[in-house]
Protein backbone atom coordinates (compact mmCIF):
# COMPACT_ATOMS: atom_id res chain seq x y z
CA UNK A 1 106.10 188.45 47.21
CA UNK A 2 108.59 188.62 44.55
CA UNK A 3 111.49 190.88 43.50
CA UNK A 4 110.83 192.27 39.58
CA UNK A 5 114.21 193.33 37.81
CA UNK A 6 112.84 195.20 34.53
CA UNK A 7 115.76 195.69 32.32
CA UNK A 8 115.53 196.64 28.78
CA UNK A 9 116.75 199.45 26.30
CA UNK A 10 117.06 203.25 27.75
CA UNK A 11 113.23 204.70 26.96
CA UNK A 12 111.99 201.33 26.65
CA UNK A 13 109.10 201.76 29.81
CA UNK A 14 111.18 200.07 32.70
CA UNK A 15 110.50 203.17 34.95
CA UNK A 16 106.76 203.66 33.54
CA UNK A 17 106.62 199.66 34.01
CA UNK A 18 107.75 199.71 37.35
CA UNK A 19 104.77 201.90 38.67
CA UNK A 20 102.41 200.72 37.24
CA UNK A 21 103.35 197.22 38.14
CA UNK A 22 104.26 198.13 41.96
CA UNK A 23 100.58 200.12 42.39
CA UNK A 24 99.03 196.45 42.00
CA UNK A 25 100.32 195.95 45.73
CA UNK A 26 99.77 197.00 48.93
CA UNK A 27 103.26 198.03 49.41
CA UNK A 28 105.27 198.23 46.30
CA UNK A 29 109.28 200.06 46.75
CA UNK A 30 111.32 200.79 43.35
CA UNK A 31 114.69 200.72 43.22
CA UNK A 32 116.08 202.67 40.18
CA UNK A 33 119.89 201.73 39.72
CA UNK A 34 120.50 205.27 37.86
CA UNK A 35 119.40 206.91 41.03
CA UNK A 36 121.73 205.19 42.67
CA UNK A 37 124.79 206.12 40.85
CA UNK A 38 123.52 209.99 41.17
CA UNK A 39 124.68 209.74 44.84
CA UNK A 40 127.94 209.55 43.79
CA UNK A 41 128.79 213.40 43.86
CA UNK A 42 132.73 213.33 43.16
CA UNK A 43 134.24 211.36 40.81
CA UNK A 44 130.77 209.67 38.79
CA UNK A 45 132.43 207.90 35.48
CA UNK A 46 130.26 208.31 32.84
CA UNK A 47 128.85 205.65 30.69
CA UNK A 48 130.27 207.35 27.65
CA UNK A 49 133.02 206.45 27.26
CA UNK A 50 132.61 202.96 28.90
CA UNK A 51 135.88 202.57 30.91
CA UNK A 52 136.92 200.27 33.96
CA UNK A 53 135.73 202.70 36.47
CA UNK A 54 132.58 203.14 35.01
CA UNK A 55 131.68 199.21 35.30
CA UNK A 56 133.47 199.26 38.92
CA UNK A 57 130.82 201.94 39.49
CA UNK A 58 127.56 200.08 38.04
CA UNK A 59 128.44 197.23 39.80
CA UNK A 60 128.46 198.83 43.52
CA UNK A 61 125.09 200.23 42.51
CA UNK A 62 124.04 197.04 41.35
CA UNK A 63 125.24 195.14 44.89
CA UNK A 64 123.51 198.11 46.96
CA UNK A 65 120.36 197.77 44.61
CA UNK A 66 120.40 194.54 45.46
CA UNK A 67 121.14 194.89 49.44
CA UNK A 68 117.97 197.39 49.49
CA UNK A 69 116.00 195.16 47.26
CA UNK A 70 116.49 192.27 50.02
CA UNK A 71 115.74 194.89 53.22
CA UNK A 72 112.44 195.97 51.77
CA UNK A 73 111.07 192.13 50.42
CA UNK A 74 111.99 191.65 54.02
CA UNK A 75 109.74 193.34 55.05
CA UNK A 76 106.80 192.57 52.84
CA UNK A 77 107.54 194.80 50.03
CA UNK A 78 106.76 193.99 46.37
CA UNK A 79 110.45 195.53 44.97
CA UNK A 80 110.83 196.59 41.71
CA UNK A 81 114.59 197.29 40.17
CA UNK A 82 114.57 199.44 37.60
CA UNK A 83 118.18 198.94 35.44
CA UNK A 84 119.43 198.89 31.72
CA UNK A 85 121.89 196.49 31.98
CA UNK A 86 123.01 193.40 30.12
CA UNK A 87 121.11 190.93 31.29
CA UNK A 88 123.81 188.21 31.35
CA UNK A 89 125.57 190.46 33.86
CA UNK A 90 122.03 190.82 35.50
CA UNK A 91 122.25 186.91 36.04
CA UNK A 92 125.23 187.24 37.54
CA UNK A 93 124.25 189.98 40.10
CA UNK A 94 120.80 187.51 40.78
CA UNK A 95 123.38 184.95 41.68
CA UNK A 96 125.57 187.14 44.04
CA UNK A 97 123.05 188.67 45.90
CA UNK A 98 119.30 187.48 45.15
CA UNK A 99 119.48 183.64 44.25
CA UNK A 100 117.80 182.96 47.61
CA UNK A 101 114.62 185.35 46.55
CA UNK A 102 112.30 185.05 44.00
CA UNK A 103 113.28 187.40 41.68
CA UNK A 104 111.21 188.19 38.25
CA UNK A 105 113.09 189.20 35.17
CA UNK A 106 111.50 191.04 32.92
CA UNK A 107 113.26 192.49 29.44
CA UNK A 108 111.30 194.79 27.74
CA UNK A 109 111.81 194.87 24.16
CA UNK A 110 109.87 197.23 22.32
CA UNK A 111 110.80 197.71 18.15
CA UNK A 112 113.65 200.09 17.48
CA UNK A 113 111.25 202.78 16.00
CA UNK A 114 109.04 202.61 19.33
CA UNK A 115 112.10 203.03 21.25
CA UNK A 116 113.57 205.94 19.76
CA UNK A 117 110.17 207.59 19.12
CA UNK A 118 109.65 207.24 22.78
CA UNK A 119 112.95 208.23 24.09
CA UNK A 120 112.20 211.21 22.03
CA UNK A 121 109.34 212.30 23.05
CA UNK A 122 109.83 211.93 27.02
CA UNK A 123 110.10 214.35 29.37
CA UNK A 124 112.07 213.11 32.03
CA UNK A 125 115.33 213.86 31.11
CA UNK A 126 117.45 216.69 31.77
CA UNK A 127 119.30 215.89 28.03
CA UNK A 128 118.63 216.09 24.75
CA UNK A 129 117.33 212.61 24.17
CA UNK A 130 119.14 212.72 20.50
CA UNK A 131 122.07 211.72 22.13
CA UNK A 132 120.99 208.23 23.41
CA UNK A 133 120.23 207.09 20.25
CA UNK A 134 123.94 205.14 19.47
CA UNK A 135 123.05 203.89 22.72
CA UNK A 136 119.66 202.90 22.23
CA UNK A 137 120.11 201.49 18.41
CA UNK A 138 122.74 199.44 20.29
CA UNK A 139 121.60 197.93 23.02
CA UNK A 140 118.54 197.02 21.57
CA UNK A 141 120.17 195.06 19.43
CA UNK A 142 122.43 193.51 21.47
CA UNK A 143 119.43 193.03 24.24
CA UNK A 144 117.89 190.61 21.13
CA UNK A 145 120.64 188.51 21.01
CA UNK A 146 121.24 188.20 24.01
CA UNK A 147 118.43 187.75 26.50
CA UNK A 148 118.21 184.33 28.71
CA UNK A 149 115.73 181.55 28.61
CA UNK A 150 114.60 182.12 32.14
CA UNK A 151 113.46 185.82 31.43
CA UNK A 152 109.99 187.20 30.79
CA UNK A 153 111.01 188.92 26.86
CA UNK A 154 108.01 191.03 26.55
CA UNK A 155 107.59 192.94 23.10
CA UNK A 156 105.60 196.02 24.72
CA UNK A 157 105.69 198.12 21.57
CA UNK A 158 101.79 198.11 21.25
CA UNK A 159 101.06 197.08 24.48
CA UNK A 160 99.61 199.76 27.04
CA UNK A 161 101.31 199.92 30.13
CA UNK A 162 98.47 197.70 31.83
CA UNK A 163 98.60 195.01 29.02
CA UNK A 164 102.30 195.11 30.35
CA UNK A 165 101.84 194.56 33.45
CA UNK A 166 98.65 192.20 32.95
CA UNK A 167 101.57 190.21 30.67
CA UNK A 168 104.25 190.51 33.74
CA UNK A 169 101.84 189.37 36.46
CA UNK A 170 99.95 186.41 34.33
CA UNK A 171 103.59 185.44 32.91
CA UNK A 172 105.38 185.19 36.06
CA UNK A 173 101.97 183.44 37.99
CA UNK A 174 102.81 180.71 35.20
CA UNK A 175 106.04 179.92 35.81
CA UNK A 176 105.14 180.12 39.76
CA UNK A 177 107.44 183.04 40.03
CA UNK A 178 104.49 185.84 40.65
């Protein structure tokens, strides 16, 4: 059973992804990073503006994403982390705490109109989802320039969310990672 880290741009489907991907197993656990941080009730730094704290911050969550991630494929889990992130530091974090695991990484890349149409137009967010769209223009830039060979880069912007995950599960069965 392997470990899927979906990364991608904020509204890009990681979360819907995850789901829909984890309900193909008997037991499926997702670990969203975000959630994570929200236990931090004193102190949070905020990702705007990005400051030393804040990355000391994302990478904790990251490690104890990671240390839950390992309890619950364990146990026979399929595991699902759920994180925008770069994925270069993503590699990084695989090699700390996962490299012993077979781990899945997915990038989902949907077009920069898909992505902002669908960040605003969800529902899950307590925000106005105007204001991730610096973020969002940005990172999915920067996500196309920088994703690594060894990742699943999966254009979902006219995909359903079941061609996704048909493309996740028949992608990483090819490389032997599924």
């Amino acid at each position: 059973m392997s470990i899927f880290l979906i990364s991608g741009p904020p509204a890009a489907g990681k979360s819907t992804l995850c789901a829909a991907l984890l309900a193909r197993f008997e037991r499926g656990v997702q670990i969203p990073v975000d959630d994570l941080r929200l236990w931090v009730v004193r102190g949070m730094a905020d990702s705007v503006p990005w400051i030393e704290e804040t990355e000391r911050q994302f990478q904790i969550a990251e490690d104890a994403a990671c240390d839950v991630a390992r309890r619950y494929h364990e146990a026979g889990f399929a595991v699902a982390i759920d994180h925008c992130r770069n994925p270069t530091r993503l590699e990084a974090v695989i090699q700390d705490h996962l490299v012993d695991l077979p781990v899945v990484k997915v990038c989902l890349m949907p077009d920069l109109k898909t992505n902002l149409h669908r960040s605003h137009t969800r529902t899950n967010k307590t925000f106005d989802p105007h204001l991730l769209d610096g973020t969002i223009e940005f990172t999915n830039r920067a996500y196309r320039q920088g994703v690594p060979k060894a990742w699943l880069l999966i254009d979902n912007t006219d995909l359903t969310v079941d061609q996704t995950v048909e493309r996740v599960l028949a992608e990483s069965a090819a490389l032997g990672q599924g």
